[in-house]
PDB file of N, CA and C in Angstrom:
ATOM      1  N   UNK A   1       0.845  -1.171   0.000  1.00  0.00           N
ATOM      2  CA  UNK A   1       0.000   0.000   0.000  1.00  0.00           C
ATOM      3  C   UNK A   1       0.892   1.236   0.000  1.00  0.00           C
ATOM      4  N   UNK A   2       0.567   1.916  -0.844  1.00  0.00           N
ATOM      5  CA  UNK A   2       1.211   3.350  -1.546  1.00  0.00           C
ATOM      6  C   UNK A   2       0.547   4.620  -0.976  1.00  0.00           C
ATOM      7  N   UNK A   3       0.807   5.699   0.000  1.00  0.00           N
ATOM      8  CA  UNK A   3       0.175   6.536  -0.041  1.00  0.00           C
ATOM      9  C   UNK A   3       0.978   7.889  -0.371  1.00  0.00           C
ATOM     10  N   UNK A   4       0.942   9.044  -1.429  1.00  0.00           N
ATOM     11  CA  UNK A   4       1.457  10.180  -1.295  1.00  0.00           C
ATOM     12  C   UNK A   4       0.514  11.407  -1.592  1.00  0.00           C
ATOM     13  N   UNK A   5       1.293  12.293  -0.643  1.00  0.00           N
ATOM     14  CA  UNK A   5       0.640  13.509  -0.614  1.00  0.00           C
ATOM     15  C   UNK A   5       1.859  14.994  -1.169  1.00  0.00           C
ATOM     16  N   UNK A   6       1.310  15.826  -2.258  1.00  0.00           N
ATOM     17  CA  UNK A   6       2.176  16.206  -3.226  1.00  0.00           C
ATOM     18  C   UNK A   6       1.972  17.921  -2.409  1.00  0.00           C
ATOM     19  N   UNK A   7       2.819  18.647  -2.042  1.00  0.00           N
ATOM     20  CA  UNK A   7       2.312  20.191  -1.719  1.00  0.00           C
ATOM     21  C   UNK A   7       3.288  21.260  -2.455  1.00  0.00           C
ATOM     22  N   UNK A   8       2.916  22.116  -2.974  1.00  0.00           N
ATOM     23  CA  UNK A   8       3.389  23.280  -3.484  1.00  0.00           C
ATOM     24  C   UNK A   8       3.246  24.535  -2.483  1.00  0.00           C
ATOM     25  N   UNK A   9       4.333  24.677  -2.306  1.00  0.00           N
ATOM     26  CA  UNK A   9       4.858  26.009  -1.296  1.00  0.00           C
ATOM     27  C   UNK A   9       4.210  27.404  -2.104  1.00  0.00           C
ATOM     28  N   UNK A  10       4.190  28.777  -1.642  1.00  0.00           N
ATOM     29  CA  UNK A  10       4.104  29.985  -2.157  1.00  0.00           C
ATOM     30  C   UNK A  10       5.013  30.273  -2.958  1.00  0.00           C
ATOM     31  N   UNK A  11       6.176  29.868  -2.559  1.00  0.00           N
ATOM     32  CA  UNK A  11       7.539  29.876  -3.633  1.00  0.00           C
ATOM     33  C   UNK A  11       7.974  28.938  -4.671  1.00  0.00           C
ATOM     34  N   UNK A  12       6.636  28.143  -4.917  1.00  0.00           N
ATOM     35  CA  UNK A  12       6.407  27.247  -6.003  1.00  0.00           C
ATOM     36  C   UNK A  12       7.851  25.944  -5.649  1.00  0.00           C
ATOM     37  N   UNK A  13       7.791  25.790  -4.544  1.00  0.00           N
ATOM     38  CA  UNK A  13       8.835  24.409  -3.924  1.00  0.00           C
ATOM     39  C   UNK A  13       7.331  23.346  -3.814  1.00  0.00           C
ATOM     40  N   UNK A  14       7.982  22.543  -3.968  1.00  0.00           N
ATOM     41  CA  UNK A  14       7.117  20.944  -4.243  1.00  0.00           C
ATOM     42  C   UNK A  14       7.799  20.123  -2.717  1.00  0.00           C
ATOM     43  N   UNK A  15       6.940  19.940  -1.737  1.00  0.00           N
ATOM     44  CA  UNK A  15       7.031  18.891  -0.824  1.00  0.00           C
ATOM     45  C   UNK A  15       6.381  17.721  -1.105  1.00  0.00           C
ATOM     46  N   UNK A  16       6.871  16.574  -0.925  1.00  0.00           N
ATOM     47  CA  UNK A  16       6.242  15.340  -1.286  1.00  0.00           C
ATOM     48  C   UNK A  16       6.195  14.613  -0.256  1.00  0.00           C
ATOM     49  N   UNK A  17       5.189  13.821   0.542  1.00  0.00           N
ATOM     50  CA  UNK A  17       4.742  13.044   1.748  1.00  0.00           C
ATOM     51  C   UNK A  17       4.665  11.899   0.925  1.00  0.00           C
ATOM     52  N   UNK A  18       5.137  10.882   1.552  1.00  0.00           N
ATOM     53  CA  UNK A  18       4.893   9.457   1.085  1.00  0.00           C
ATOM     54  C   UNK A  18       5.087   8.105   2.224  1.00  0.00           C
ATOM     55  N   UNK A  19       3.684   7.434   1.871  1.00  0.00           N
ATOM     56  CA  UNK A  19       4.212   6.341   2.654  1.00  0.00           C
ATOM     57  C   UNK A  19       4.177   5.156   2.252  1.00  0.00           C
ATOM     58  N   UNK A  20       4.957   3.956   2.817  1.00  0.00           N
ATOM     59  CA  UNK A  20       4.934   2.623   1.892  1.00  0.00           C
ATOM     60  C   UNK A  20       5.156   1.779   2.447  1.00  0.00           C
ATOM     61  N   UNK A  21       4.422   0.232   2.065  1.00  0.00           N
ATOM     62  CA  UNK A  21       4.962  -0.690   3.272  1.00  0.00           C
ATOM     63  C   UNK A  21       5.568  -1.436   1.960  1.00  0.00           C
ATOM     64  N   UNK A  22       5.719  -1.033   0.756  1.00  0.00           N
ATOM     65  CA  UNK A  22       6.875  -1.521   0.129  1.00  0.00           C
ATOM     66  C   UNK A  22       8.227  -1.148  -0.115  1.00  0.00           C
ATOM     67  N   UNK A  23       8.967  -1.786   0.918  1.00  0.00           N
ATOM     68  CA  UNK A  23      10.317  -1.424   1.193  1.00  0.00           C
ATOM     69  C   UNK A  23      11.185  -2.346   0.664  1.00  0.00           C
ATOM     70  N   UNK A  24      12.130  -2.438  -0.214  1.00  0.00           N
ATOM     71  CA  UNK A  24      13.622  -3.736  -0.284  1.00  0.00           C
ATOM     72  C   UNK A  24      14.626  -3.309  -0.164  1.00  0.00           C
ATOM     73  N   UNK A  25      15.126  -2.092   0.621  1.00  0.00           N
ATOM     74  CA  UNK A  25      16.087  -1.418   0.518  1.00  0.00           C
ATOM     75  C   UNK A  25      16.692  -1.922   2.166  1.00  0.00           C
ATOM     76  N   UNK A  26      15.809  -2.465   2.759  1.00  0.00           N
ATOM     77  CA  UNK A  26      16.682  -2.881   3.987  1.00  0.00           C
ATOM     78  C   UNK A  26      16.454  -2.103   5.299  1.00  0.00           C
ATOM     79  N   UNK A  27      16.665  -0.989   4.606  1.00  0.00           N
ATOM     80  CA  UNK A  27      16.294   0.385   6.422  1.00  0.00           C
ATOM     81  C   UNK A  27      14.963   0.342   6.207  1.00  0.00           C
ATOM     82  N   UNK A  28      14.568   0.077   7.452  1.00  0.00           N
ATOM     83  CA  UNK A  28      13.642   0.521   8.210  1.00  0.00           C
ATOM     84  C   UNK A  28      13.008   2.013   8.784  1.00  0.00           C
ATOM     85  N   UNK A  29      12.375   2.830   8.221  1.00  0.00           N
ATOM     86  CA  UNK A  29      12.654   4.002   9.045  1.00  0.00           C
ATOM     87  C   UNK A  29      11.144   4.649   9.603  1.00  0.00           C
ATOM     88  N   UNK A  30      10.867   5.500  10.476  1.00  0.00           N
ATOM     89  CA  UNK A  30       9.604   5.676  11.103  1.00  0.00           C
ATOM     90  C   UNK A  30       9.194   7.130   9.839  1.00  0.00           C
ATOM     91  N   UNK A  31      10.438   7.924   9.685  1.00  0.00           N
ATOM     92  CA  UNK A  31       9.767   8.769   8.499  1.00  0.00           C
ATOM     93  C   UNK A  31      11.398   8.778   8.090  1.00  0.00           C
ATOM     94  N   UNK A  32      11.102   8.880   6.119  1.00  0.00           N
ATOM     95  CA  UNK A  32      12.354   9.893   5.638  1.00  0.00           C
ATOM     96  C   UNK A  32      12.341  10.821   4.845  1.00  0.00           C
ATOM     97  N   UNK A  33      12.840  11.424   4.927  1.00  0.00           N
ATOM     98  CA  UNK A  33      12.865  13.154   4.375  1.00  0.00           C
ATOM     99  C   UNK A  33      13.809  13.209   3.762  1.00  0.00           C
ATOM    100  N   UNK A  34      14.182  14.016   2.388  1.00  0.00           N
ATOM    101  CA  UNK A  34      14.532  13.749   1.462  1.00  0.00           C
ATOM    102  C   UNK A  34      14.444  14.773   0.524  1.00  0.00           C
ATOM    103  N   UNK A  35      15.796  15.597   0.351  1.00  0.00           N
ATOM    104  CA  UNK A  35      15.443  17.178   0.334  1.00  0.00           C
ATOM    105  C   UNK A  35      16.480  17.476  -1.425  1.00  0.00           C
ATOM    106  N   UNK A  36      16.831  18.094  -2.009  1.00  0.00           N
ATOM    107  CA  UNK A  36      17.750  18.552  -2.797  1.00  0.00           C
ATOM    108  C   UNK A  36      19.073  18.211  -2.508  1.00  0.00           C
ATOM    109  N   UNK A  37      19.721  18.389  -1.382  1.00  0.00           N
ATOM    110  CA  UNK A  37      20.977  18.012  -1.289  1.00  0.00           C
ATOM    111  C   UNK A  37      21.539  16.670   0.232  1.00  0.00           C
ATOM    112  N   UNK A  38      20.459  16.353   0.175  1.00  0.00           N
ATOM    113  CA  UNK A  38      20.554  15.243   0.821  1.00  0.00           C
ATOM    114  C   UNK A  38      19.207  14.468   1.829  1.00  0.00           C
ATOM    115  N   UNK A  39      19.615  13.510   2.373  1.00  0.00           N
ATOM    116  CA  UNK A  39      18.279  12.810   2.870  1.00  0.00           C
ATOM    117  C   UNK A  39      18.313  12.628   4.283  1.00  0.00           C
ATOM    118  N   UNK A  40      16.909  12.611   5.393  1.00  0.00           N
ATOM    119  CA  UNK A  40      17.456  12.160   6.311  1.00  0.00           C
ATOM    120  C   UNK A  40      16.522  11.577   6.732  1.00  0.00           C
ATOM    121  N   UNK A  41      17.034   9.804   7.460  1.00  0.00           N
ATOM    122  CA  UNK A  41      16.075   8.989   8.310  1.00  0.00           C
ATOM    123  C   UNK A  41      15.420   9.432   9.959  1.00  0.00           C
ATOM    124  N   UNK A  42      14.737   9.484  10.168  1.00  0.00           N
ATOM    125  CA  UNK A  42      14.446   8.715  11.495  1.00  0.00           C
ATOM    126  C   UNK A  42      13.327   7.694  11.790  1.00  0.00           C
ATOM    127  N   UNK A  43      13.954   7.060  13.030  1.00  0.00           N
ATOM    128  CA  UNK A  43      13.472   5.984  13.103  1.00  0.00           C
ATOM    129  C   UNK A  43      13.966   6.171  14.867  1.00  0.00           C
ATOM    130  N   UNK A  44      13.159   5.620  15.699  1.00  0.00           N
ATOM    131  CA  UNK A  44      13.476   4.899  17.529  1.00  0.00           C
ATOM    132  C   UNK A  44      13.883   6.682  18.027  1.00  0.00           C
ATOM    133  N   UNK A  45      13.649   7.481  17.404  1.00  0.00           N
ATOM    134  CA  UNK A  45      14.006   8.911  18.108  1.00  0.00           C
ATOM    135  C   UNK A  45      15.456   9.654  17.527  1.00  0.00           C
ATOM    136  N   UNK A  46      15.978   8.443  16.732  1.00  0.00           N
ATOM    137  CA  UNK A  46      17.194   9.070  16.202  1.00  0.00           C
ATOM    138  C   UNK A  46      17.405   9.817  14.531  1.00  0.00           C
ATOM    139  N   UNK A  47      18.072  10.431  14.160  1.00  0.00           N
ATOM    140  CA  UNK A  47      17.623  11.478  13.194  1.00  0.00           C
ATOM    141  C   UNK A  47      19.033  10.960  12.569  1.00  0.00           C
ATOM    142  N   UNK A  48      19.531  10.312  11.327  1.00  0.00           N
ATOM    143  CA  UNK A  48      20.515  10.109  10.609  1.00  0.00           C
ATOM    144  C   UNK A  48      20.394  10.527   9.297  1.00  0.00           C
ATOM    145  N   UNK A  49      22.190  11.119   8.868  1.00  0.00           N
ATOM    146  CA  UNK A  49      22.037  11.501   7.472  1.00  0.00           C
ATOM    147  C   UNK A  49      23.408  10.507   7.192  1.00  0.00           C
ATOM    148  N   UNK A  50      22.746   9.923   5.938  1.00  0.00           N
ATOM    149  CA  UNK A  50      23.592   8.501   5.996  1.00  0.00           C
ATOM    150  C   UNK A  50      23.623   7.940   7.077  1.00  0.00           C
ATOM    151  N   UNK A  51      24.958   7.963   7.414  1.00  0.00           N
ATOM    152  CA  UNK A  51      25.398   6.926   8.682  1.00  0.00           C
ATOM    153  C   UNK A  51      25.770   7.974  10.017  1.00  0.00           C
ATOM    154  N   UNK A  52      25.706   9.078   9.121  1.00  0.00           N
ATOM    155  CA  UNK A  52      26.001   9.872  10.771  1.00  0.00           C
ATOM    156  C   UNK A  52      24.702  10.505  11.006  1.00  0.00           C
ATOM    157  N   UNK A  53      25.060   9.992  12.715  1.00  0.00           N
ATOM    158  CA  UNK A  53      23.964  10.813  13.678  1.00  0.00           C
ATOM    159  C   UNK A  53      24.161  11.830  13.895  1.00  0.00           C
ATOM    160  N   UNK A  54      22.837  13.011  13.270  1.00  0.00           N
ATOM    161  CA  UNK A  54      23.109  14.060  13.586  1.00  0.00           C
ATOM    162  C   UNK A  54      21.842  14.657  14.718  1.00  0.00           C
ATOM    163  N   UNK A  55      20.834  13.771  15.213  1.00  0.00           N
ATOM    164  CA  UNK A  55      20.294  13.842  16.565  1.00  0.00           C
ATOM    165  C   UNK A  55      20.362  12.493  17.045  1.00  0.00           C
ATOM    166  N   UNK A  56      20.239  12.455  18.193  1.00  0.00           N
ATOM    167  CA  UNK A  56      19.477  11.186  19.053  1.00  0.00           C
ATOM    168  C   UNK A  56      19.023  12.066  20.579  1.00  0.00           C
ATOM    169  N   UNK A  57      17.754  11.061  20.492  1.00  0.00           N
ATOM    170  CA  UNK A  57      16.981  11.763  21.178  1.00  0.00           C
ATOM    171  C   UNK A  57      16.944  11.220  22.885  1.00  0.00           C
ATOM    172  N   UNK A  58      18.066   9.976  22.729  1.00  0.00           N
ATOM    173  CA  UNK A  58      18.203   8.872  24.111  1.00  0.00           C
ATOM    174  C   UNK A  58      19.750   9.903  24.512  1.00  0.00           C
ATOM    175  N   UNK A  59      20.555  10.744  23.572  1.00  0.00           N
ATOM    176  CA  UNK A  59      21.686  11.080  24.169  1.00  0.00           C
ATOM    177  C   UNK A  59      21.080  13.075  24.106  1.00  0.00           C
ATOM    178  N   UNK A  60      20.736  13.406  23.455  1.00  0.00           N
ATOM    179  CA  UNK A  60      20.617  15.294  23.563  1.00  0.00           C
ATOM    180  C   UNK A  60      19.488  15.515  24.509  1.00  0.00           C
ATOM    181  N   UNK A  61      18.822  14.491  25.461  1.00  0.00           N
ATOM    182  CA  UNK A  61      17.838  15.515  26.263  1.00  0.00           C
ATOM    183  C   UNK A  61      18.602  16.147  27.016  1.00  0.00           C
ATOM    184  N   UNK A  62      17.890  17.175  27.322  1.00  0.00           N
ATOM    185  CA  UNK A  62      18.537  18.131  28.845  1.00  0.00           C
ATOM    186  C   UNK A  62      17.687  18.192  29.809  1.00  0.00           C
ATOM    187  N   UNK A  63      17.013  17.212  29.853  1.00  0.00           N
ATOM    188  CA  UNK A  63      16.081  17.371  31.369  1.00  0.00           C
ATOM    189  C   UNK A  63      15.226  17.414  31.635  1.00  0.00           C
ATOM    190  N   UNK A  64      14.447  18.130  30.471  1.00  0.00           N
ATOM    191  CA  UNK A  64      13.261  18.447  30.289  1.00  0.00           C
ATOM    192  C   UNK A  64      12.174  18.008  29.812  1.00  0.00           C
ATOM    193  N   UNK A  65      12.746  16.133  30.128  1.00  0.00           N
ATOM    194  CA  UNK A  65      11.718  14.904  29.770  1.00  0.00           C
ATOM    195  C   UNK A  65      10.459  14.851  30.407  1.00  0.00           C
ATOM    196  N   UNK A  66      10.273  14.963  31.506  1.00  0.00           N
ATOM    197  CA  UNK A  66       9.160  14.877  32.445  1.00  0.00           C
ATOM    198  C   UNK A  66       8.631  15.689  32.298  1.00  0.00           C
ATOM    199  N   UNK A  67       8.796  17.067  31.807  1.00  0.00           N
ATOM    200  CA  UNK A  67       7.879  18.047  31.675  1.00  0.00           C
ATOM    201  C   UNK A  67       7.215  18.058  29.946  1.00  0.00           C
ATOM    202  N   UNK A  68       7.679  17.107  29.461  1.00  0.00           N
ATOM    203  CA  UNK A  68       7.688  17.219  27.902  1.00  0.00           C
ATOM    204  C   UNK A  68       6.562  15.768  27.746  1.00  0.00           C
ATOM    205  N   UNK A  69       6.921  14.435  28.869  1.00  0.00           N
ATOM    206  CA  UNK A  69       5.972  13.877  28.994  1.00  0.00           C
ATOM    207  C   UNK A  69       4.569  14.270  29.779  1.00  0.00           C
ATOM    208  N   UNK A  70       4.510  14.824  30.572  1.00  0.00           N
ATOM    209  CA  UNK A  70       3.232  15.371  30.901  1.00  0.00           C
ATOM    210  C   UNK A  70       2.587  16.129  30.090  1.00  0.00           C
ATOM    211  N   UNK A  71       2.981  17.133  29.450  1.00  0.00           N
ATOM    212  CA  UNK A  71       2.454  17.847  28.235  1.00  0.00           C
ATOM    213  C   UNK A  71       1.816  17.077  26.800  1.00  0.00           C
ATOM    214  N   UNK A  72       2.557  15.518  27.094  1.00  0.00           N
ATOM    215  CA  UNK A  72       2.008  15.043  25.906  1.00  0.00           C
ATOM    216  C   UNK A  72       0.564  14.254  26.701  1.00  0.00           C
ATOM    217  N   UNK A  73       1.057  13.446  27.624  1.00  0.00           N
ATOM    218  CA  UNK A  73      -0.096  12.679  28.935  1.00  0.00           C
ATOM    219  C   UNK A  73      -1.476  13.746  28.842  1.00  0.00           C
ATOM    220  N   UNK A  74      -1.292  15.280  29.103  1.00  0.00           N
ATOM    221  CA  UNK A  74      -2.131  15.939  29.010  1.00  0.00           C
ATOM    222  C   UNK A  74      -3.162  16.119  27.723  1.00  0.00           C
ATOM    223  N   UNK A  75      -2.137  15.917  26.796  1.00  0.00           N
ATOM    224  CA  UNK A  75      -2.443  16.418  25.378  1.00  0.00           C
ATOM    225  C   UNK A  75      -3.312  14.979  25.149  1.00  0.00           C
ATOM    226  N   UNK A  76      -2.926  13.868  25.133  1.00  0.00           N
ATOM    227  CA  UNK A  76      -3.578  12.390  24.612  1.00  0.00           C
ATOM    228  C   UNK A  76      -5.191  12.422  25.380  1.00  0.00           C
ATOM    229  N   UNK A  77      -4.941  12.675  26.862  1.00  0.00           N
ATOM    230  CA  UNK A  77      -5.913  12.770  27.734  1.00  0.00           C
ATOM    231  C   UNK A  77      -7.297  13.487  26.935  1.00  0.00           C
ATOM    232  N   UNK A  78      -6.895  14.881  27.213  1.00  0.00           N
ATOM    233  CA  UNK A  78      -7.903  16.221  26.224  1.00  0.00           C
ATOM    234  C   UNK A  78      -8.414  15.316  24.871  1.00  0.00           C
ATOM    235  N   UNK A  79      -8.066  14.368  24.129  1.00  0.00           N
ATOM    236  CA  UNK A  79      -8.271  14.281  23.026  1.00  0.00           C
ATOM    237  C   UNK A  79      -9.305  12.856  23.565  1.00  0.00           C
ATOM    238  N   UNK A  80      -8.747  11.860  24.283  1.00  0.00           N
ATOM    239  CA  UNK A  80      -9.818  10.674  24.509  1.00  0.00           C
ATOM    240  C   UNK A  80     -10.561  11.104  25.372  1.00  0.00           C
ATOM    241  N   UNK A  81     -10.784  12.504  26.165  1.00  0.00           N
ATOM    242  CA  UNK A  81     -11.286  12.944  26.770  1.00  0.00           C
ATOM    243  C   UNK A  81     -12.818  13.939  25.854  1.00  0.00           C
ATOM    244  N   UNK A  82     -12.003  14.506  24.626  1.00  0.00           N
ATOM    245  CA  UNK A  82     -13.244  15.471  24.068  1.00  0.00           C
ATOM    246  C   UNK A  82     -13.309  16.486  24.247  1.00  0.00           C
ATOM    247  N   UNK A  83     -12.414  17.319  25.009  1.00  0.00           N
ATOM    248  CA  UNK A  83     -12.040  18.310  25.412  1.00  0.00           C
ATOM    249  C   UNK A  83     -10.701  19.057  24.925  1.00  0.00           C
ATOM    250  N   UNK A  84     -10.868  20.429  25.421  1.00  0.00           N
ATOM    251  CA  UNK A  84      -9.511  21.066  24.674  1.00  0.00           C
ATOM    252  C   UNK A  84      -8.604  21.232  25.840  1.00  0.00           C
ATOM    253  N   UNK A  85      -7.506  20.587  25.000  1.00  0.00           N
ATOM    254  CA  UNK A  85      -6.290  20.583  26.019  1.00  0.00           C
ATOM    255  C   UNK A  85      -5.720  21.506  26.989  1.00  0.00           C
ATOM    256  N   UNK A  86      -5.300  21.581  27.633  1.00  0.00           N
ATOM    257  CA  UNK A  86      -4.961  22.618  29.002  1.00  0.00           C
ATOM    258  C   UNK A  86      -4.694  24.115  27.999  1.00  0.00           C
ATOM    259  N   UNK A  87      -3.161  23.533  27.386  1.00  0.00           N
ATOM    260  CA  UNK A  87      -2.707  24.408  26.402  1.00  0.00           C
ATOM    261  C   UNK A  87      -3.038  24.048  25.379  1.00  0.00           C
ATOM    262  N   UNK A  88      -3.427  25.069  24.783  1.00  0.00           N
ATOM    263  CA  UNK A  88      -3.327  24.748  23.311  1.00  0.00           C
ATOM    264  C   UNK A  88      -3.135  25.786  22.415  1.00  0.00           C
ATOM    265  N   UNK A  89      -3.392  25.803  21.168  1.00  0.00           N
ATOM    266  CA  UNK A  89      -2.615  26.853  20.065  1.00  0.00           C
ATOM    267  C   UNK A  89      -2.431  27.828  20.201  1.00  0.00           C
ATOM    268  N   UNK A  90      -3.812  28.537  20.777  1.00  0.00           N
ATOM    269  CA  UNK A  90      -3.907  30.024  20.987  1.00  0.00           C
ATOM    270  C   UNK A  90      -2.809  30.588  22.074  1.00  0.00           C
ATOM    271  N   UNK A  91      -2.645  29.942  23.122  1.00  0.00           N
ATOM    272  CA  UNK A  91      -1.499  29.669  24.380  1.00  0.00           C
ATOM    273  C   UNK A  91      -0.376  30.307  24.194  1.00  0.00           C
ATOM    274  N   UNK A  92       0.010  29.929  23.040  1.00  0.00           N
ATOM    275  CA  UNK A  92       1.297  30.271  22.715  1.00  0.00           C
ATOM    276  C   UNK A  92       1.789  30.565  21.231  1.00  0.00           C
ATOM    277  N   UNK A  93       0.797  31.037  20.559  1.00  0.00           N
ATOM    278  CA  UNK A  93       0.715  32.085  19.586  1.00  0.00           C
ATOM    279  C   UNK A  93       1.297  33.879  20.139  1.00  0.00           C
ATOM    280  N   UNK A  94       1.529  34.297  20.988  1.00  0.00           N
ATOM    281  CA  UNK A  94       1.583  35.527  21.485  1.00  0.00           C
ATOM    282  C   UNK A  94       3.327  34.951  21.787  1.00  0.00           C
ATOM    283  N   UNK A  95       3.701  33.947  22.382  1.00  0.00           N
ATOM    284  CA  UNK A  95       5.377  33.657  21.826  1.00  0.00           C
ATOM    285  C   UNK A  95       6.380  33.868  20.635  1.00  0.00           C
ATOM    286  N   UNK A  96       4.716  32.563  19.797  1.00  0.00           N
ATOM    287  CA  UNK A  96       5.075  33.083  18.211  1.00  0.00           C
ATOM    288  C   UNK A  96       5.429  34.299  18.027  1.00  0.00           C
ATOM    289  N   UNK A  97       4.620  35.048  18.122  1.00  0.00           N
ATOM    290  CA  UNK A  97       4.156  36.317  17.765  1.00  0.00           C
ATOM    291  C   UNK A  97       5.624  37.168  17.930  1.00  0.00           C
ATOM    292  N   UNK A  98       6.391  36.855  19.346  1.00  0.00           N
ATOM    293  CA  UNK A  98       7.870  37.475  19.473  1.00  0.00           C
ATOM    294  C   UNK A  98       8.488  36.824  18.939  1.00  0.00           C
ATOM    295  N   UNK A  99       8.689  35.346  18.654  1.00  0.00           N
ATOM    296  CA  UNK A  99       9.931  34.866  17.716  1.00  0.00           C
ATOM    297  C   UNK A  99       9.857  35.336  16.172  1.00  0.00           C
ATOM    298  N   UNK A 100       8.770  35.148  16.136  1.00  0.00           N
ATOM    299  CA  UNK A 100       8.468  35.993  14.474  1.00  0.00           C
ATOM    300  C   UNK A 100       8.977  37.501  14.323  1.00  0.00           C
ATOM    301  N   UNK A 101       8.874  38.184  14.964  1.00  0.00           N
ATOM    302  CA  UNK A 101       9.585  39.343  15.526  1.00  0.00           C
ATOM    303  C   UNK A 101      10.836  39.401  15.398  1.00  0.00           C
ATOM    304  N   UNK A 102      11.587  38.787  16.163  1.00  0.00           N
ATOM    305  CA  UNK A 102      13.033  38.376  16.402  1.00  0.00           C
ATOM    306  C   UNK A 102      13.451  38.366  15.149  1.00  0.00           C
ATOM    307  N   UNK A 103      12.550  37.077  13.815  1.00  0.00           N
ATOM    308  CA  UNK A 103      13.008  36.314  13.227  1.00  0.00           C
ATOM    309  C   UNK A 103      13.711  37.505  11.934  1.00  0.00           C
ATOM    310  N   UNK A 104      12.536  38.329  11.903  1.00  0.00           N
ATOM    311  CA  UNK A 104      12.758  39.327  10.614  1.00  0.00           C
ATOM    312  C   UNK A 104      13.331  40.698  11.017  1.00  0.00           C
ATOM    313  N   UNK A 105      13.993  40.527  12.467  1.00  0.00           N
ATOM    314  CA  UNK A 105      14.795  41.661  12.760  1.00  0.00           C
ATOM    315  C   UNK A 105      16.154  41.023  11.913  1.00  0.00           C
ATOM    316  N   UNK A 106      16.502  39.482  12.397  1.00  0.00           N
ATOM    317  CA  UNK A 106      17.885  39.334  12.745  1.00  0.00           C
ATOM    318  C   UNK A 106      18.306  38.682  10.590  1.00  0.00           C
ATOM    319  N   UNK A 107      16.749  38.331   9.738  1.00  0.00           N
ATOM    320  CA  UNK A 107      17.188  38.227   8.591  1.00  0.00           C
ATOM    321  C   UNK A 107      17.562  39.556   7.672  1.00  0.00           C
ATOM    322  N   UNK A 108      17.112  40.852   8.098  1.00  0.00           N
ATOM    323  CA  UNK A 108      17.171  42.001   7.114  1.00  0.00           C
ATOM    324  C   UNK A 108      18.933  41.652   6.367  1.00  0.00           C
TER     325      UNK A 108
END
């Protein structure tokens, strides 16, 4: 089973979503991405381009697991629950709102 989904950016860039359980290439991967000048797997939390790791997610936390699992515990809850999550979009749109700020000070 074949599924893809084709998107065209504002800047006329083509993203392509695809999924497949026909694989013979051997890797296994949970998603891969796959860009102009190179590709990258992940799969178990780890993020590889080729053979080098350029995240893993069992060695770069800083701490901030338990607070990152409750936020999701919360989030699953709200949803088998029917309800809107503690936080949600609007929450932290007004953050956005300063990084977006930031973002087009520091590109001029």
């Amino acid at each position: 089973m074949d599924v893809t989904l084709v998107v065209r950016t504002a800047s006329n860039q083509l993203a392509t979503i695809a999924g497949s359980y026909n694989n013979d290439s051997g890797q296994v991967y949970d998603y891969l991405l796959s860009g102009e000048g190179s590709s990258y797997g992940v799969a178990n939390g780890v993020v590889r381009r080729g053979s080098e790791i350029v995240f893993d997610e069992r060695r770069d936390l800083n701490g901030d697991d338990e607070d990152r699992l409750l936020h999701d515990r919360e989030f699953f809850t709200s949803v088998y629950e029917g309800r809107p999550a503690a936080v949600g979009a609007d929450a932290v749109l007004p953050a956005m709102w300063v990084l977006q700020q930031v973002d087009k000070a520091c590109v001029r």
